[in-house]
C-alpha atoms as a PDB file:
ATOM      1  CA  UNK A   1     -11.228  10.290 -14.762  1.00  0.00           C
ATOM      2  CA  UNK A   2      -9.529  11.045 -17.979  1.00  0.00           C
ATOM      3  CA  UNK A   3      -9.866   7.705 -19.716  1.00  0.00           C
ATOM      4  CA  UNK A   4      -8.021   8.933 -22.949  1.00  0.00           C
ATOM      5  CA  UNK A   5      -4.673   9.600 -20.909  1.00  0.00           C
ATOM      6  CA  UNK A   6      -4.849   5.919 -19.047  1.00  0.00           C
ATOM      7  CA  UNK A   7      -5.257   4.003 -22.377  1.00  0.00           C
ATOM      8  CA  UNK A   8      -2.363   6.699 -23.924  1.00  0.00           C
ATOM      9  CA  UNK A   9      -0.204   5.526 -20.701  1.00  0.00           C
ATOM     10  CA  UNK A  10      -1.077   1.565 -21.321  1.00  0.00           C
ATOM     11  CA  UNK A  11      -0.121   2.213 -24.917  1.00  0.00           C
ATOM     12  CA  UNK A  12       3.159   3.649 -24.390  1.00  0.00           C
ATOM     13  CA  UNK A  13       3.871   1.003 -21.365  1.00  0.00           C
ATOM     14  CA  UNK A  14       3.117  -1.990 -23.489  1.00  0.00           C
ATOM     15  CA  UNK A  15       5.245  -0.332 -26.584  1.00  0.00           C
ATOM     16  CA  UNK A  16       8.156  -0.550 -24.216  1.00  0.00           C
ATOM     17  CA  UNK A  17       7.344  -3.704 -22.356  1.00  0.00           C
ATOM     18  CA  UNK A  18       5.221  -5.978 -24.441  1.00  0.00           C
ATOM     19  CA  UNK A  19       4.543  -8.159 -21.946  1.00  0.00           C
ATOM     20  CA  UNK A  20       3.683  -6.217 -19.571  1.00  0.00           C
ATOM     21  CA  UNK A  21       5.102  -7.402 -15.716  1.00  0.00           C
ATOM     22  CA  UNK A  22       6.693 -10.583 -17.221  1.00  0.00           C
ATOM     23  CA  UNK A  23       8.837  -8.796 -19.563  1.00  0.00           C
ATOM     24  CA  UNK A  24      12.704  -9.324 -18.436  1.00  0.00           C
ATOM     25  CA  UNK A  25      13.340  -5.878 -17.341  1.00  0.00           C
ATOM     26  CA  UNK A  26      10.088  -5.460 -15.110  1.00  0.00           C
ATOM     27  CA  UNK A  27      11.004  -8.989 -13.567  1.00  0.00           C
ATOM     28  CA  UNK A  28      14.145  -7.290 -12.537  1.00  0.00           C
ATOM     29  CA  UNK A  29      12.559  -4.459 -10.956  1.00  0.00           C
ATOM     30  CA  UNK A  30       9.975  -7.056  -9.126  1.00  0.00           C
ATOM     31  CA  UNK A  31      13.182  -8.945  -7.686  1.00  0.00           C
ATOM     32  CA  UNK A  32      14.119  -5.591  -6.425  1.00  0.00           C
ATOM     33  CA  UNK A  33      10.698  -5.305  -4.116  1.00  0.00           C
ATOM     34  CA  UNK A  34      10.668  -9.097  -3.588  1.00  0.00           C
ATOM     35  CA  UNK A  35       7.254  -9.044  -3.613  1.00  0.00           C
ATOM     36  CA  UNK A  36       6.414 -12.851  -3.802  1.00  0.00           C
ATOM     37  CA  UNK A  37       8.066 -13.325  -1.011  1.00  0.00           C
ATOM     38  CA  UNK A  38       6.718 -10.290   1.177  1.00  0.00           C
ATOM     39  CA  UNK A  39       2.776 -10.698   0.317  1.00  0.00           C
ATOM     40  CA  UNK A  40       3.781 -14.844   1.307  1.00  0.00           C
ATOM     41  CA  UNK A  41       5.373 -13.779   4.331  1.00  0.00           C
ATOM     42  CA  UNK A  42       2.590 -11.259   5.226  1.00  0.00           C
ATOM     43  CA  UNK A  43      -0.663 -13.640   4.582  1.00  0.00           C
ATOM     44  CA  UNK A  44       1.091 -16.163   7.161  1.00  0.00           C
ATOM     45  CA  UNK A  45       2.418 -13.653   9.966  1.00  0.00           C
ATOM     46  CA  UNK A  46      -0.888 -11.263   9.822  1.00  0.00           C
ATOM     47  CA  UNK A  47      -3.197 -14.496   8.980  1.00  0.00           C
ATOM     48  CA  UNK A  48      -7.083 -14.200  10.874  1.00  0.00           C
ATOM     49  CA  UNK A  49      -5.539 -16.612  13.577  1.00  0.00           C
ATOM     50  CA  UNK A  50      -2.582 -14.868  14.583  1.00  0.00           C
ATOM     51  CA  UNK A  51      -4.342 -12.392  16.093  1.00  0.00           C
ATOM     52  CA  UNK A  52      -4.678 -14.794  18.902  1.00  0.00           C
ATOM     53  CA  UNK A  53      -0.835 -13.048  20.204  1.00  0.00           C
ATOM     54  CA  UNK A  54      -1.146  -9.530  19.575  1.00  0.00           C
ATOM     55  CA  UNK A  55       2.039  -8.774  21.316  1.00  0.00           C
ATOM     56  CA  UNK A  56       3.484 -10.850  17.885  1.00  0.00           C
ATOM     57  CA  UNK A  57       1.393  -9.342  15.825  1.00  0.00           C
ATOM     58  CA  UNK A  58       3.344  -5.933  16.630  1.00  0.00           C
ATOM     59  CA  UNK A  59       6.817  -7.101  17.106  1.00  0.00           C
ATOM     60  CA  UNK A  60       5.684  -8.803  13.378  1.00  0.00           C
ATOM     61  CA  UNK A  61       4.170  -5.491  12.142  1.00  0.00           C
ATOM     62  CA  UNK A  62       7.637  -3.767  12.679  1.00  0.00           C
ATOM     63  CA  UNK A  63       9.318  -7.000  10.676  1.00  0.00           C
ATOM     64  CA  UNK A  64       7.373  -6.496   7.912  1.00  0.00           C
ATOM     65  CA  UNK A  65       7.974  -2.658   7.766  1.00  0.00           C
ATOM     66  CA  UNK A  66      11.405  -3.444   8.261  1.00  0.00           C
ATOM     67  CA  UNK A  67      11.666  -5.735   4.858  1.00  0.00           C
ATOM     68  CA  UNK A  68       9.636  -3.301   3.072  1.00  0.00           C
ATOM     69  CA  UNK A  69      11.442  -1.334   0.041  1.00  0.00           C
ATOM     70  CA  UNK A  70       8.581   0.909  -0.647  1.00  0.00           C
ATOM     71  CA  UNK A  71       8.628   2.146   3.011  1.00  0.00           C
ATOM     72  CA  UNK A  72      11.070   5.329   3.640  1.00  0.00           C
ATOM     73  CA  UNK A  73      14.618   4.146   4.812  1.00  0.00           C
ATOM     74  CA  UNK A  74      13.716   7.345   7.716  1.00  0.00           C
ATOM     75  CA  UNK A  75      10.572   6.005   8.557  1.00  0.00           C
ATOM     76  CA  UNK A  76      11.720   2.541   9.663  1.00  0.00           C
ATOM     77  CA  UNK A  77      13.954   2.958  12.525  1.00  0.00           C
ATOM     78  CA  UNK A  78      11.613   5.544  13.991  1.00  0.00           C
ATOM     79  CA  UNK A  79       8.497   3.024  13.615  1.00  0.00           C
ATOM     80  CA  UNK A  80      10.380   0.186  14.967  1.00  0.00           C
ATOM     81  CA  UNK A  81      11.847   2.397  17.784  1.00  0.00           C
ATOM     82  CA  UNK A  82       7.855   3.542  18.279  1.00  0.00           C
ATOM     83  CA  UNK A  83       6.719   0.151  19.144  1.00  0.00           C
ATOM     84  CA  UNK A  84       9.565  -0.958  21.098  1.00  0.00           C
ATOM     85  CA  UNK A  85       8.740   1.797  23.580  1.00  0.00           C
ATOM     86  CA  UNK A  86       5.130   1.233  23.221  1.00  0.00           C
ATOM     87  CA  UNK A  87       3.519  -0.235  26.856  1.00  0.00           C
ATOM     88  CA  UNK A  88       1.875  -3.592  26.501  1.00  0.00           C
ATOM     89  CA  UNK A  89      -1.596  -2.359  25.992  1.00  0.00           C
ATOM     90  CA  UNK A  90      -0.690   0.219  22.934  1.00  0.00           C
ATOM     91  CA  UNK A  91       1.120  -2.793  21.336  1.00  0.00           C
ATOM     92  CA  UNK A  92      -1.605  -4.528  21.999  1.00  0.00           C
ATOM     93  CA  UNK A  93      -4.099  -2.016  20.853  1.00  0.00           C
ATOM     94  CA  UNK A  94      -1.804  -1.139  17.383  1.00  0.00           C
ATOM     95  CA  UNK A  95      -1.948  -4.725  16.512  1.00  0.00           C
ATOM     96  CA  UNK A  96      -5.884  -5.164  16.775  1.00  0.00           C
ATOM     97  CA  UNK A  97      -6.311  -1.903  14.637  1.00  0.00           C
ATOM     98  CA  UNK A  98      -4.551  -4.266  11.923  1.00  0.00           C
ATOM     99  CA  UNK A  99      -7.073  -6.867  12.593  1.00  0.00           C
ATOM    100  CA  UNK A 100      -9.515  -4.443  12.116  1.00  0.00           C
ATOM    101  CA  UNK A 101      -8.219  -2.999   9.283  1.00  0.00           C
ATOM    102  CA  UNK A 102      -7.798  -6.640   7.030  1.00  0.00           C
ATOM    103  CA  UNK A 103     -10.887  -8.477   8.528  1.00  0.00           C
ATOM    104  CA  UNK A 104     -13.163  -6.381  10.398  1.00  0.00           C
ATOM    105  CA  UNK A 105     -14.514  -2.938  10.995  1.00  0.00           C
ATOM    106  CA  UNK A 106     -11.940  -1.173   8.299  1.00  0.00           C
ATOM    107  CA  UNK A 107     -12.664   2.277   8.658  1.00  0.00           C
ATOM    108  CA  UNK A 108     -12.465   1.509  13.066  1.00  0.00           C
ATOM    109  CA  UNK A 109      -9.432  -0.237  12.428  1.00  0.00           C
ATOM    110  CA  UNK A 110      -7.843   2.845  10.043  1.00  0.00           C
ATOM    111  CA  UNK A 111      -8.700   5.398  12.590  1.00  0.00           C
ATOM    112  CA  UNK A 112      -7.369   3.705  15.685  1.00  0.00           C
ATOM    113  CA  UNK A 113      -3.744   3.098  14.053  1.00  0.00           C
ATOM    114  CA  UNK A 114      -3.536   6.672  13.280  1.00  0.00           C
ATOM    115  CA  UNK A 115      -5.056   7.953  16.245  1.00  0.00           C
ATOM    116  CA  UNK A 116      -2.560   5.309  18.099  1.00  0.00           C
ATOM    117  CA  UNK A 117       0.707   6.525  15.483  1.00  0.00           C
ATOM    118  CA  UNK A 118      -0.358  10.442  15.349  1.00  0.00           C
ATOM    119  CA  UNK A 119       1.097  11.564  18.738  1.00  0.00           C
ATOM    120  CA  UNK A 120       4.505  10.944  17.265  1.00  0.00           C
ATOM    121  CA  UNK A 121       4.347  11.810  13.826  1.00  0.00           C
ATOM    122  CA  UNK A 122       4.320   8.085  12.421  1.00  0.00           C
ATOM    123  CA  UNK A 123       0.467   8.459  10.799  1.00  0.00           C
ATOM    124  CA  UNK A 124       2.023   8.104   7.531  1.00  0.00           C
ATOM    125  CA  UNK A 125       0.361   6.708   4.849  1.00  0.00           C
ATOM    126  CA  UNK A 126       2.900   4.571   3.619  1.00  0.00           C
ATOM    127  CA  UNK A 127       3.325   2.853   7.709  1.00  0.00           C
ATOM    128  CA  UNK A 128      -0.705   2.521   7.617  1.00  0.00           C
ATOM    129  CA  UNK A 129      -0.975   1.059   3.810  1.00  0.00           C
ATOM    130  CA  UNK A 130       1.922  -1.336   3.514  1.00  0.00           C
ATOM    131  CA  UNK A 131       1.265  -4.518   4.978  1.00  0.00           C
ATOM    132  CA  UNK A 132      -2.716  -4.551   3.864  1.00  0.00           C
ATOM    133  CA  UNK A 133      -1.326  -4.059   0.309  1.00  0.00           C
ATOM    134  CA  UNK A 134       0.974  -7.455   1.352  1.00  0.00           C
ATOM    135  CA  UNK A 135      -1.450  -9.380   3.194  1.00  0.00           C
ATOM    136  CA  UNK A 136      -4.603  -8.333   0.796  1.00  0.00           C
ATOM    137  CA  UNK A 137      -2.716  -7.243  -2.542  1.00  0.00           C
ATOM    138  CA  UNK A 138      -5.696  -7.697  -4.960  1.00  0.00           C
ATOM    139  CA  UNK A 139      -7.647  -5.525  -2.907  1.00  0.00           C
ATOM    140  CA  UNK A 140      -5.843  -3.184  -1.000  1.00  0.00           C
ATOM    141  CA  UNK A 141      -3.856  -0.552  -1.983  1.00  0.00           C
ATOM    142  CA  UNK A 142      -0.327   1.032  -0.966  1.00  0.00           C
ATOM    143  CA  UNK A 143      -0.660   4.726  -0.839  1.00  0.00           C
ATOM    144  CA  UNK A 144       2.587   6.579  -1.318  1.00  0.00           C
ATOM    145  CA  UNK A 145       2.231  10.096  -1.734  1.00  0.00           C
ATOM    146  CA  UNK A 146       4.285  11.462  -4.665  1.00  0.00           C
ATOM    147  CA  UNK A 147       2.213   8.488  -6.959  1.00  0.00           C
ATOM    148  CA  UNK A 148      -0.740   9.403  -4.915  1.00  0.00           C
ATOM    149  CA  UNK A 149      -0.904  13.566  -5.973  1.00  0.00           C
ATOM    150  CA  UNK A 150       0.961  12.583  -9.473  1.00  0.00           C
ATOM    151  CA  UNK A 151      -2.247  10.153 -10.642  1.00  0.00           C
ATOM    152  CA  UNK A 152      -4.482  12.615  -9.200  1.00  0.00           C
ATOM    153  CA  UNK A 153      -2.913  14.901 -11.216  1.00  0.00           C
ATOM    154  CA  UNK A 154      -2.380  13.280 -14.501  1.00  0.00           C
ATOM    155  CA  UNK A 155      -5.474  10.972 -14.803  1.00  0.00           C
ATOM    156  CA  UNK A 156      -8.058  13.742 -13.442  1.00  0.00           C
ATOM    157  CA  UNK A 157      -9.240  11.392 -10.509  1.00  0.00           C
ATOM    158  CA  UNK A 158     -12.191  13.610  -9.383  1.00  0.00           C
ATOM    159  CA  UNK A 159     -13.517  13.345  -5.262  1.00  0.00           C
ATOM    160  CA  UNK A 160      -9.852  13.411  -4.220  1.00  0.00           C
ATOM    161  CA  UNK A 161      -7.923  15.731  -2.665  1.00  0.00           C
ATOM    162  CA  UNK A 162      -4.571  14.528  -1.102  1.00  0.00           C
ATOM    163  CA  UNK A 163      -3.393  15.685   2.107  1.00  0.00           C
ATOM    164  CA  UNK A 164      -0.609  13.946   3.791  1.00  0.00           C
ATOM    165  CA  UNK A 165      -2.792  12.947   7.138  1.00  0.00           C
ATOM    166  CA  UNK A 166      -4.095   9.795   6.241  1.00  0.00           C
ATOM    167  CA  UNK A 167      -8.031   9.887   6.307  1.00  0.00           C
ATOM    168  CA  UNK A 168     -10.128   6.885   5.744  1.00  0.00           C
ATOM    169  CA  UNK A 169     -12.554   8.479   3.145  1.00  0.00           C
ATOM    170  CA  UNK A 170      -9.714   9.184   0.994  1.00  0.00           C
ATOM    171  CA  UNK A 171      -8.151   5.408   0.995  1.00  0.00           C
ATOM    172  CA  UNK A 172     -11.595   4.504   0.155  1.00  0.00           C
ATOM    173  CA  UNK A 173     -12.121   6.776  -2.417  1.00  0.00           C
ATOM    174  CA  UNK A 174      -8.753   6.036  -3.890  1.00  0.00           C
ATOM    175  CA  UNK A 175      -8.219   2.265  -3.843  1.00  0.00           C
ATOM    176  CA  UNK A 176     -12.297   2.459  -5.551  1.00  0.00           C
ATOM    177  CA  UNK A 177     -11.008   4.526  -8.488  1.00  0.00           C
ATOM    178  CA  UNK A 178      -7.644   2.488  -8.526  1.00  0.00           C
ATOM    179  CA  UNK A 179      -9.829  -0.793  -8.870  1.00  0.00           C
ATOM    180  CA  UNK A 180     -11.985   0.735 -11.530  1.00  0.00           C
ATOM    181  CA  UNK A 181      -8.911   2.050 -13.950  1.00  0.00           C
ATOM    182  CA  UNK A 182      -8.236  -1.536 -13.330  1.00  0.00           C
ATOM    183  CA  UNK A 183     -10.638  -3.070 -14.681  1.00  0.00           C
ATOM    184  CA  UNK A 184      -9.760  -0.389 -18.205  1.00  0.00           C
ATOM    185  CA  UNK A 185      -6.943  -1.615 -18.959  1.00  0.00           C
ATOM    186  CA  UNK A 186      -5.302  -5.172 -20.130  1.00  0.00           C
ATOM    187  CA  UNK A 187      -4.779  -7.563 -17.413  1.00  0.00           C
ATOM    188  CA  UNK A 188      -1.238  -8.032 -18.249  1.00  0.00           C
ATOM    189  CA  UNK A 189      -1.132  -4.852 -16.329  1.00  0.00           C
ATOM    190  CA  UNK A 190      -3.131  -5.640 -13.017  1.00  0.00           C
ATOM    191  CA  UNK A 191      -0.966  -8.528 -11.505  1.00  0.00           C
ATOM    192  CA  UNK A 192      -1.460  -6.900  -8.058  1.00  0.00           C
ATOM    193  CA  UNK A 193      -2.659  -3.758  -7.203  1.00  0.00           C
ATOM    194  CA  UNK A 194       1.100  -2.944  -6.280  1.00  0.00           C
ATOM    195  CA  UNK A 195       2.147  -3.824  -9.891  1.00  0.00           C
ATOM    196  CA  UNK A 196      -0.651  -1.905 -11.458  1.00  0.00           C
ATOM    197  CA  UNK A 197       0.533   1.364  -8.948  1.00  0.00           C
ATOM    198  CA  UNK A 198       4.222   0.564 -10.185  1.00  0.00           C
ATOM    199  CA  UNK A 199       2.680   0.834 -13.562  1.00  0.00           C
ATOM    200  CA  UNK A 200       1.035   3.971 -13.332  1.00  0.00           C
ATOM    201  CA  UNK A 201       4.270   5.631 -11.229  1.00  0.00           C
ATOM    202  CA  UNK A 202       5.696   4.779 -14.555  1.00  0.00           C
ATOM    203  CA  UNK A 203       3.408   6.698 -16.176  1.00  0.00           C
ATOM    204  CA  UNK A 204       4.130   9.519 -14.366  1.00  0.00           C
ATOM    205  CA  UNK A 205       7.517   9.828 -15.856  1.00  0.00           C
ATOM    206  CA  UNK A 206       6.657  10.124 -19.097  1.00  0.00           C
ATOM    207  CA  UNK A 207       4.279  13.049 -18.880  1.00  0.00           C
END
């Protein structure tokens, strides 16, 4: 990791925005994402409980997808129209791959909802990251792939090598080196793990 190009990226983030995600202009980006509300709306629909109605639990998945704005406007319809057509035991399967995911066997849980989403071209990383980055957003992370390759790229992460089929060794490996440039930088930056990605998409611009 190149350490000297993270604290040149905080610098130049914190000349603009002082301070940091509660500056007035980032607040209007975070109304934008309505992120509050999503990660509230998340941690009650996708709670340990719910899993009690799986059928729910999918027909909820595709809500929260739905509300997303960092999921692909094409992606949407074509997930939604995925689990609609789904028979009663993939539904059922799709949404215990989630509960594996959040509170169980993770890497199980990972490979199931791609194995489940791969047949139609849906095992994108951005359908499999999204609502664990709501429903766990200290400690999961939202993997969209332009940020992805670009801080890969710019701040030398070493052990990773995108490629667009999600694999569960690289989440790992990714959300570890996200939480350790975390911890290198001033809180003010590291609200949520979403916030600290918008931060370092950011960064991306400028170099």
């Amino acid at each position: 990791m190149n350490i000297d190009r993270l604290k040149a990226a905080e610098n130049e983030f914190l000349i603009r925005y002082p301070q940091g995600f509660s500056s007035p202009e980032m607040e209007q980006i975070a109304k934008k994402h309505k992120m509050d509300k999503m990660v509230a709306d998340a941690q009650a629909m996708f709670a340990e409980e719910a899993f009690t109605r799986p059928q729910q639990i999918a027909e909820d998945m595709v809500r929260s997808v739905s509300r997303s704005s960092m999921v692909s406007l094409f992606e949407k319809p074509k997930f939604r129209d995925y689990v609609k057509a789904m028979t009663h035991d993939e539904r059922e399967a799709l949404a215990f791959s989630l509960k594996d995911f959040l509170y169980g066997d993770q890497e199980y849980g990972f490979h199931t909802m791609r194995d489940l989403l791969l047949p139609v071209k849906l095992a994108k990383w951005s359908l499999m990251t999204i609502i664990p980055n709501y429903v766990k957003p200290d400690d999961e992370v939202f993997v969209k792939p332009t940020t992805a390759k670009g801080v890969i790229r710019l701040f030398e992460l070493e052990n990773l090598s995108y490629k667009p089929t999600p694999s569960y060794e690289f989440y790992q490996e990714y959300r570890r080196q996200i939480q350790q440039m975390k911890t290198l930088v001033d809180p003010i930056l590291t609200p949520s793990n979403a916030a600290f990605s918008g931060f370092l998409m950011m960064s991306l611009t400028e170099n």
